[in-house]
Protein backbone atom coordinates (compact mmCIF):
# COMPACT_ATOMS: atom_id res chain seq x y z
CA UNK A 1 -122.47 -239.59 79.46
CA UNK A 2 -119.13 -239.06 81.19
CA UNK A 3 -116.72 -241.75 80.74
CA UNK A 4 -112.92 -241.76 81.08
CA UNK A 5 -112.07 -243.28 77.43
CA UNK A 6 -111.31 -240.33 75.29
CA UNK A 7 -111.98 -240.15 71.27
CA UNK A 8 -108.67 -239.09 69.13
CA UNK A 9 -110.87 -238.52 66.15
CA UNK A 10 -111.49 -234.94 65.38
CA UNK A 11 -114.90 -233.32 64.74
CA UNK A 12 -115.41 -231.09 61.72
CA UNK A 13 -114.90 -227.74 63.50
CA UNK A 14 -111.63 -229.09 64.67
CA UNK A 15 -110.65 -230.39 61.58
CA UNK A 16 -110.67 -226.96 60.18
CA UNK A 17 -109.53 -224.97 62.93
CA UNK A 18 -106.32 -226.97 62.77
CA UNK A 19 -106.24 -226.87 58.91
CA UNK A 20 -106.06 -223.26 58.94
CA UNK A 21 -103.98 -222.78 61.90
CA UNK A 22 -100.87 -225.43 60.43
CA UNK A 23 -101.72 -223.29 57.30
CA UNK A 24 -100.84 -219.81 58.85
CA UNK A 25 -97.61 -221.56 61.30
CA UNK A 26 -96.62 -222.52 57.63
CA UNK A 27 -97.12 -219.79 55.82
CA UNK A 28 -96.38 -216.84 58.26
CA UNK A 29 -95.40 -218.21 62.05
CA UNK A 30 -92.77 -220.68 61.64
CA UNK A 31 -90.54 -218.23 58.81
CA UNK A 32 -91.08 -215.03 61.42
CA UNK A 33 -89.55 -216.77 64.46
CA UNK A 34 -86.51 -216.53 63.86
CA UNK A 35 -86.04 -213.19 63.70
CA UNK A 36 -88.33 -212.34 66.49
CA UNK A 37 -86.32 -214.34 68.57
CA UNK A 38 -83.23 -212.51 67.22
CA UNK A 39 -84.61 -209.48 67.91
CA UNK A 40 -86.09 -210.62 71.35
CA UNK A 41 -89.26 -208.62 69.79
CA UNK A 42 -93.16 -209.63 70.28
CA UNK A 43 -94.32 -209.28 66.56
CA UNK A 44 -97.51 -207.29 66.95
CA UNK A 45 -99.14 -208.95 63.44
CA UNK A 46 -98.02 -212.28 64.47
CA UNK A 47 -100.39 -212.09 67.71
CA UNK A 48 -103.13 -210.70 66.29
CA UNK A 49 -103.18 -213.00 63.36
CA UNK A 50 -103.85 -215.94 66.32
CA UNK A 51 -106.06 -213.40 67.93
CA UNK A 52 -108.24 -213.81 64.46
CA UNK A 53 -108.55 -217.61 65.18
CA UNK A 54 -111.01 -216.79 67.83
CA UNK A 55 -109.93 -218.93 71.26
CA UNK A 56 -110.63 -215.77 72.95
CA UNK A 57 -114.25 -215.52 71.82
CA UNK A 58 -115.43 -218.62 72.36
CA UNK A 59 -116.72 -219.33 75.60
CA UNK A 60 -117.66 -215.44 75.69
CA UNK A 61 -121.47 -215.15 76.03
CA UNK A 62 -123.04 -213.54 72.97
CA UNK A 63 -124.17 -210.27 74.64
CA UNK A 64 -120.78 -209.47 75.65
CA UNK A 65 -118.94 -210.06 71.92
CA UNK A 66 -118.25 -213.16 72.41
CA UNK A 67 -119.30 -216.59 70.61
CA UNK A 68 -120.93 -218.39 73.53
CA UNK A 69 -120.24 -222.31 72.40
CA UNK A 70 -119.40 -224.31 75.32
CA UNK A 71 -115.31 -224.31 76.56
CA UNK A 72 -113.52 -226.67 75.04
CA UNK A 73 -110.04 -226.94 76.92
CA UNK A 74 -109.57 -230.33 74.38
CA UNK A 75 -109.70 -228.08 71.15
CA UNK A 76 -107.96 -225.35 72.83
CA UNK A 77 -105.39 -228.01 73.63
CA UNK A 78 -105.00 -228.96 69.86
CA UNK A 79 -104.65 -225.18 69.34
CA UNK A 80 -101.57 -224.55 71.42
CA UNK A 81 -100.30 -227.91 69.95
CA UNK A 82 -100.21 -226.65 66.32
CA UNK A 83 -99.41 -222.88 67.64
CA UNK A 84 -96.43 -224.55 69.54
CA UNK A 85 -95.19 -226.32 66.36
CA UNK A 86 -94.52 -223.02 64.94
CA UNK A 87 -93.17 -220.59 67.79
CA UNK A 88 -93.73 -221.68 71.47
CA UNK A 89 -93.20 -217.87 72.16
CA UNK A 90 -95.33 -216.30 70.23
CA UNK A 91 -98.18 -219.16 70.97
CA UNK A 92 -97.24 -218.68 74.82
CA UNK A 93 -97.46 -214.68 74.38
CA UNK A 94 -100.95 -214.36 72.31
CA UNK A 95 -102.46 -216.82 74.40
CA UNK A 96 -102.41 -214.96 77.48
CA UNK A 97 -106.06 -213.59 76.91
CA UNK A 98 -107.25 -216.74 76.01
CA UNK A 99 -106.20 -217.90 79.72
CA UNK A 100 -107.78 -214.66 81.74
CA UNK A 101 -111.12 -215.36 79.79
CA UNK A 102 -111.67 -218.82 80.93
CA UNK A 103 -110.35 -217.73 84.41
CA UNK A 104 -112.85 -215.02 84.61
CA UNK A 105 -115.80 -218.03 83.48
CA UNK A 106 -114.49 -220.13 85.56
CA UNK A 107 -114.25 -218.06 88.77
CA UNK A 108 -115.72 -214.59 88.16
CA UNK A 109 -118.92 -212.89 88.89
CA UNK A 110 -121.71 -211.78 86.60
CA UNK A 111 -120.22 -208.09 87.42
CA UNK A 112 -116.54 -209.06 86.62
CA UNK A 113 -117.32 -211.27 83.03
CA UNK A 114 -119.39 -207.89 82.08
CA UNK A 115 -116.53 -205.44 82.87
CA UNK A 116 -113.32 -207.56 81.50
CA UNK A 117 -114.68 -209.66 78.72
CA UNK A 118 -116.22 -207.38 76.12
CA UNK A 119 -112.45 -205.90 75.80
CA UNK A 120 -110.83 -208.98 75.55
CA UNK A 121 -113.08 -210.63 73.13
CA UNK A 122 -112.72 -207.37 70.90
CA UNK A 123 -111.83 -207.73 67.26
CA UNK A 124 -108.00 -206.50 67.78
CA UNK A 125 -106.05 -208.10 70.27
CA UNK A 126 -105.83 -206.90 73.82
CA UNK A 127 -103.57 -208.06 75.94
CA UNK A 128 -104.13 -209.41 79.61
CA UNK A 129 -101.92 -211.80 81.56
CA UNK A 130 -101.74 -214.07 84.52
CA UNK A 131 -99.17 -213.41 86.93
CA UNK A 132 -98.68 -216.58 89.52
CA UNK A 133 -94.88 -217.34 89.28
CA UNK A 134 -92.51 -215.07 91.80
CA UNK A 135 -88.42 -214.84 91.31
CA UNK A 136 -87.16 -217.51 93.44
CA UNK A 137 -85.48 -221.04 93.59
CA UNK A 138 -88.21 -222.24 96.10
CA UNK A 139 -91.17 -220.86 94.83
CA UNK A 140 -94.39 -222.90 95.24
CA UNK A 141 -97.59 -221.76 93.42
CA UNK A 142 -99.11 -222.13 97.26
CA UNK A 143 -96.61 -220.68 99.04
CA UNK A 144 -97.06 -216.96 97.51
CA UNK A 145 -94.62 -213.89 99.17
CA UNK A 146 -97.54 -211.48 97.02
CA UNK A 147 -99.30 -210.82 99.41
CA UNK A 148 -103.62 -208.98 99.42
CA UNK A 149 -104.44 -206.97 102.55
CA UNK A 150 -108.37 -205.66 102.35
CA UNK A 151 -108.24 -202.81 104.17
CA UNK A 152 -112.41 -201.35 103.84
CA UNK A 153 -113.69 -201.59 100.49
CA UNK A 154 -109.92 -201.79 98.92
CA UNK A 155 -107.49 -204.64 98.62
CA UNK A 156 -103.95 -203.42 98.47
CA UNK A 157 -101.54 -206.05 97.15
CA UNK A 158 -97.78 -206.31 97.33
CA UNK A 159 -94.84 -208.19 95.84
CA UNK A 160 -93.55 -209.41 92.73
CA UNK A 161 -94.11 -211.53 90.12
CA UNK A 162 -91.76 -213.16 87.42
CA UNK A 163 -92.06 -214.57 84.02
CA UNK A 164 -95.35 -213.04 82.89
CA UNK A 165 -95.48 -213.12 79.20
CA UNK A 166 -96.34 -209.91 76.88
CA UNK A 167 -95.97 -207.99 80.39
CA UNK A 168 -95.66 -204.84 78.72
CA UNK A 169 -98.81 -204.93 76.30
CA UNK A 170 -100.54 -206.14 79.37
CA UNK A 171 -103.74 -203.58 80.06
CA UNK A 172 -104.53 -206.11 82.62
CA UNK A 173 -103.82 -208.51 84.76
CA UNK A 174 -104.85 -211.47 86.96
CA UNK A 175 -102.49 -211.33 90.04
CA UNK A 176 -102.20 -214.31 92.15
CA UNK A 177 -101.82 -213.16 95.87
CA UNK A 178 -101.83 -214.46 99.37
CA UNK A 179 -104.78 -213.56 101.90
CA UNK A 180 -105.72 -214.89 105.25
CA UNK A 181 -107.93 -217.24 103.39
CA UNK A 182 -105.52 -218.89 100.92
CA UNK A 183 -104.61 -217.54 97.56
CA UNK A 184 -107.13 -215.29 95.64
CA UNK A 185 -106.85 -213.82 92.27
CA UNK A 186 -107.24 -210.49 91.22
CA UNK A 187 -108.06 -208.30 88.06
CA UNK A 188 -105.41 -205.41 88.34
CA UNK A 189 -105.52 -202.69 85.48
CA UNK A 190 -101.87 -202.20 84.53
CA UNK A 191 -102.31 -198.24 84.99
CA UNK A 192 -103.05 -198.94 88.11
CA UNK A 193 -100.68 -196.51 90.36
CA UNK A 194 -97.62 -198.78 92.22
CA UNK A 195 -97.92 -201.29 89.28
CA UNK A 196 -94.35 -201.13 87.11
CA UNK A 197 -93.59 -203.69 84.75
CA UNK A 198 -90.06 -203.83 83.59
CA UNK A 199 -88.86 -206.51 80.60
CA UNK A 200 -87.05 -209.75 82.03
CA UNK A 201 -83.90 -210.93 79.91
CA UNK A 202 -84.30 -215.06 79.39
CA UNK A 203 -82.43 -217.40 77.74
CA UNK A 204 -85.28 -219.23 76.04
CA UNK A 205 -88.72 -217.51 75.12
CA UNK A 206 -87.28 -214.37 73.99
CA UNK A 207 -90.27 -212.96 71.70
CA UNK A 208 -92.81 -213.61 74.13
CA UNK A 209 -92.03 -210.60 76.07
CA UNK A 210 -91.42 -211.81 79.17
CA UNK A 211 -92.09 -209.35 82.42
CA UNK A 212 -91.65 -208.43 85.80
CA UNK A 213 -94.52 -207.10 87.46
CA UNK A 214 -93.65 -205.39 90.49
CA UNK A 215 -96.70 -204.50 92.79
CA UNK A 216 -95.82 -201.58 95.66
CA UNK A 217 -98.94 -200.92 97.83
CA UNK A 218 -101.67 -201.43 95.02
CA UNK A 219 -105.38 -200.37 96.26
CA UNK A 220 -107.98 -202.27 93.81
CA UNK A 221 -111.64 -202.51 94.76
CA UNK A 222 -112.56 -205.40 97.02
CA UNK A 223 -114.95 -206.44 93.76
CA UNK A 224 -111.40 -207.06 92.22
CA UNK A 225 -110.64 -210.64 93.87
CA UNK A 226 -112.46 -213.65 91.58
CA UNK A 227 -114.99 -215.09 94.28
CA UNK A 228 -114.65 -218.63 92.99
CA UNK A 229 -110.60 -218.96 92.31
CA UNK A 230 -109.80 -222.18 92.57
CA UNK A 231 -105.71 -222.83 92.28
CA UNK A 232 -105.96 -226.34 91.92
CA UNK A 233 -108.02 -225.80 88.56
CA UNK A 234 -105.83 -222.88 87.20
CA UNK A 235 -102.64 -224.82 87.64
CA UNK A 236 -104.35 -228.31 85.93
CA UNK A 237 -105.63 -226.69 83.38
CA UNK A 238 -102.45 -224.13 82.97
CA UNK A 239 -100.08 -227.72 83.09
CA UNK A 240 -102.14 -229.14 80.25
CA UNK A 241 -102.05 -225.76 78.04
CA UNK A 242 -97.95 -225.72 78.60
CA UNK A 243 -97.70 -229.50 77.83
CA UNK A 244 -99.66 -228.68 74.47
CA UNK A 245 -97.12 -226.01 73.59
CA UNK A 246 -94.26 -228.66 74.20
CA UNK A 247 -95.71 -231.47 72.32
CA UNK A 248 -96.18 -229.10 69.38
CA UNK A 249 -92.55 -227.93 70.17
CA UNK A 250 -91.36 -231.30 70.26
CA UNK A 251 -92.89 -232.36 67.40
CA UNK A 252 -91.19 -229.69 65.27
CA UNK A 253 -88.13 -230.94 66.25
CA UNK A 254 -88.74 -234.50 64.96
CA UNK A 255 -90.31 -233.25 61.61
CA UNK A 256 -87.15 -230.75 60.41
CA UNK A 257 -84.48 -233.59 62.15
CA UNK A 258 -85.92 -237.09 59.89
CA UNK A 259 -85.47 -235.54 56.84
CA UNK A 260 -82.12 -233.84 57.82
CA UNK A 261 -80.75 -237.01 59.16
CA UNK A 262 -81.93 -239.12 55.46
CA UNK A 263 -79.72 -236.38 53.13
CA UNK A 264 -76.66 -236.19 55.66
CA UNK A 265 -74.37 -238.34 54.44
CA UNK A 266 -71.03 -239.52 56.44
CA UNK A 267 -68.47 -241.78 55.17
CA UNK A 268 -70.45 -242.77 52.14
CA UNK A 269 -74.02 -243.13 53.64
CA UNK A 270 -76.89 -241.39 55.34
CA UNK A 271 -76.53 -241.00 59.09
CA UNK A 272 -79.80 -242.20 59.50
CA UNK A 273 -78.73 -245.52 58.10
CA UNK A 274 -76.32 -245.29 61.50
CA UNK A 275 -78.37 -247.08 64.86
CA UNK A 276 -77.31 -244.64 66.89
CA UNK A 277 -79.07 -241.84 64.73
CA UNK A 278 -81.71 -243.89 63.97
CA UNK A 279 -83.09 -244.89 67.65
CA UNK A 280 -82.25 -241.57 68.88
CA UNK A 281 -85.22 -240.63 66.06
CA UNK A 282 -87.29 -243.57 67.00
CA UNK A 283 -86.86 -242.60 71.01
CA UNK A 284 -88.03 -239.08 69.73
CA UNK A 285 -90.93 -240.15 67.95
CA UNK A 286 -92.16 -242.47 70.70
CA UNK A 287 -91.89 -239.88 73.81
CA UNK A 288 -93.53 -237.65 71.96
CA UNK A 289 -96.63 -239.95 71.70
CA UNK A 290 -96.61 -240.48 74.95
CA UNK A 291 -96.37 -236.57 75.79
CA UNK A 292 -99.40 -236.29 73.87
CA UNK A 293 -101.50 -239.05 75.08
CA UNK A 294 -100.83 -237.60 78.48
CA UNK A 295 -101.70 -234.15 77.72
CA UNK A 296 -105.12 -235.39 75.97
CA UNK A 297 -105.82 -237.49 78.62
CA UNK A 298 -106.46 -234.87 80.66
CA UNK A 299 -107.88 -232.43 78.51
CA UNK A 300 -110.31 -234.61 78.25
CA UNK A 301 -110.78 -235.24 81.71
CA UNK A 302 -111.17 -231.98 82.03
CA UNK A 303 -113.91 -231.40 79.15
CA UNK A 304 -115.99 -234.07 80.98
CA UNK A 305 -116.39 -232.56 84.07
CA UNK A 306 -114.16 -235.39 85.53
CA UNK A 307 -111.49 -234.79 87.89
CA UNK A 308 -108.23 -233.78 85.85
CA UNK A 309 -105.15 -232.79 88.47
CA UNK A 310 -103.75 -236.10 88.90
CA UNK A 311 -103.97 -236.49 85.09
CA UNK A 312 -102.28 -232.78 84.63
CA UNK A 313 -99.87 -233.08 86.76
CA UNK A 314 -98.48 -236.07 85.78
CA UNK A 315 -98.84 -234.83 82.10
CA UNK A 316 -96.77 -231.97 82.71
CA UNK A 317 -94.00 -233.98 84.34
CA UNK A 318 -93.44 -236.38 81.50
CA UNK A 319 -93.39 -233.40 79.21
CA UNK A 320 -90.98 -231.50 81.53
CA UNK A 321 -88.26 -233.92 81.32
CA UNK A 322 -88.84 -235.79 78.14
CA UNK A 323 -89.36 -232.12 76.39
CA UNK A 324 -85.70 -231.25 77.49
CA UNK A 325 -84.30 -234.82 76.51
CA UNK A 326 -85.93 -234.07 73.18
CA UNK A 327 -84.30 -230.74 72.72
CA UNK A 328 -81.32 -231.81 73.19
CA UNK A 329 -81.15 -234.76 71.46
CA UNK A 330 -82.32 -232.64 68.28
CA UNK A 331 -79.12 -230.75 68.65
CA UNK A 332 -77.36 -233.89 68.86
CA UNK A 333 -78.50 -235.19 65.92
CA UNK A 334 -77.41 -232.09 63.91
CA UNK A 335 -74.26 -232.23 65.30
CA UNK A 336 -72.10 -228.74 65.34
CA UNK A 337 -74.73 -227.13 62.64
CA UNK A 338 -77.73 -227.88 65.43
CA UNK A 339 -75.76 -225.65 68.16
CA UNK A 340 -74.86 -222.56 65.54
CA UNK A 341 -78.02 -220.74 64.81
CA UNK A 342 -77.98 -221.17 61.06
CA UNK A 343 -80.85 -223.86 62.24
CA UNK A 344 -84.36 -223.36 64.83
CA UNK A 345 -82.66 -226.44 66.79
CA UNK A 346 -80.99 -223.82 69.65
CA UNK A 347 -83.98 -221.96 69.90
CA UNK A 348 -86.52 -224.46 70.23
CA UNK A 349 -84.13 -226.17 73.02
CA UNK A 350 -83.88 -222.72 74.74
CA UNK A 351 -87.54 -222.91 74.31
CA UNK A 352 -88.23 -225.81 75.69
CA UNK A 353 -86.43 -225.54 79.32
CA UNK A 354 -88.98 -222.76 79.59
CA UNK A 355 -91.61 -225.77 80.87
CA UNK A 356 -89.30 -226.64 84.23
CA UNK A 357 -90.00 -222.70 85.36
CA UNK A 358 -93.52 -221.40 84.25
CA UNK A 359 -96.62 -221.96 86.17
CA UNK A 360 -100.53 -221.41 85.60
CA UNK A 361 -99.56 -219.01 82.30
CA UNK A 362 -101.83 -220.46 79.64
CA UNK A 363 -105.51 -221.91 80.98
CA UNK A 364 -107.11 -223.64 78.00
């Protein structure tokens, strides 16, 4: 029975999931970032190592490769929480197919689900993207300049779209256009003649290969466009994905700053035995809570079958401006080592601003 309390205890398959997952952000994730981020590279192994987890497969029925268990956007919230922990960009980046797969069950036909999913639910990571934001200071997720004409038996679609992680390893994508009707989504093959996809420099999510996709006069089949999209749903849903990424973000900021801020030692004594250092921890620690209450709150809202925009929305604007205030207040309590790069406290504030621009990315 639906209700709107929500359970923090995990269940056993959780449990595990996330015992393996901190185990590989541990062991392999967290010590790569760095130099990814140096190197403003997408680390192939990296990706398909959380390709192996399975998020993908999941909700995939079993005749098309998949797992078929019911969706799960709470668990695949915990996932991007622990995957953010270790490298928001990488987490961001892998997760892309993750996000097309439960758009295509959530709005796609019989025909679609059997002609996109068995690829994306393959053993090796494929990657496929949503493309929703556009490159300007006014944009609004229903206010699209893309723009889907159907001409016959073709759509062609037109514009541009910004900020669309692991653009170029894309073989797909799920463009979010204008029509007569409101905005519609549609699967676009990144061969597809008068698609180009050129990298986009950023200050903050540098491995996760963010992309310009640039769409001149694209003809797809009119069986392209997803008959059910719903916006509404892909931007809730994408909102409580991104706030998961933060929290787990955020969180790694707290966990390498307390024990920093116990061995520093000024005039004779550990900062953290200052007030200042220590509520500027305790502040940390408690906005982070709150982040994540938020974020599960709606995830699971949206597990029940409940109605979970409100819920997301707020969500992702506590995590929007607390997830800044957090990232820099990490860098503050490092002092001049947390703005040199000897330490992850730059990158994860660099990071972090990414929240305030991206928009329906990552659909758990």
């Amino acid at each position: 029975m639906s209700t709107e309390l929500f359970d923090l205890t995990l269940n056993e398959e959780q449990r595990i999931t996330r015992e393996n997952m901190q185990r590989f952000i541990r062991d392999s994730l967290m010590p790569q970032a760095r130099e990814a981020d140096d190197a403003a590279r997408l680390e192939p192994t990296l990706v398909n190592a959380i390709h192996d987890f399975g998020l993908s497969l999941m909700p995939v029925p079993e005749a098309l490769g998949g797992v078929g268990l019911p969706r799960s956007p709470l668990s695949n919230a915990l996932a991007c929480e622990d995957l953010g922990s270790g490298d928001l960009s990488h987490a961001l980046a892998a997760l892309q197919p993750m996000a097309v797969v439960n758009a295509l069950m959530d709005f796609g036909n019989e025909d679609q689900q059997e002609q996109w999913l068995p690829g994306l639910a393959g053993e090796q990571w494929q990657g496929a993207a949503i493309a929703l934001v556009e490159p300007r200071a006014t944009f609004e997720p229903g206010q699209l300049e893309t723009t889907a004409s159907t001409k016959g038996d073709t759509v062609e679609i037109t514009g541009v779209k910004s900020l669309v992680p692991a653009g170029q390893s894309a073989q797909c994508f799920l463009v979010i256009a204008g029509t007569g009707e409101g905005p519609g989504a549609f699967m676009v093959p990144a061969d597809t003649a008068g698609v180009t996809v050129s990298p986009e420099p950023t200050m903050g999510l540098r491995s996760a290969g963010l992309c310009t996709l640039t769409l001149e006069n694209v003809m797809v089949p009119a069986s392209s466009r997803l008959p059910g999209f719903d916006l509404g749903r892909l931007l809730g849903l994408s909102w409580i994905g991104q706030c998961a990424l933060a929290v787990g973000c955020c969180q790694a900021v707290l966990d390498y700053a307390i024990p920093y801020v116990k061995e520093r030692k000024a005039f004779g004594e550990p900062i953290a035995w200052r007030q200042s250092v220590a509520f500027m921890v305790a502040d940390i620690a408690i906005e982070i809570e709150g982040m994540r209450l938020m974020m599960l709150r709606a995830a699971s809202r949206a597990e029940q079958g409940l109605p979970f925009y409100q819920e997301a929305y707020l969500a992702h604007l506590q995590c929007m401006e607390k997830a800044m205030i957090i990232g820099t207040n990490g860098i503050q309590l490092f002092g001049g080592a947390g703005f040199v790069r000897d330490y992850p406290l730059e990158m994860w504030y660099r990071n972090l601003r990414s929240l305030a621009v991206l928009n329906g990315s990552l659909m758990v």
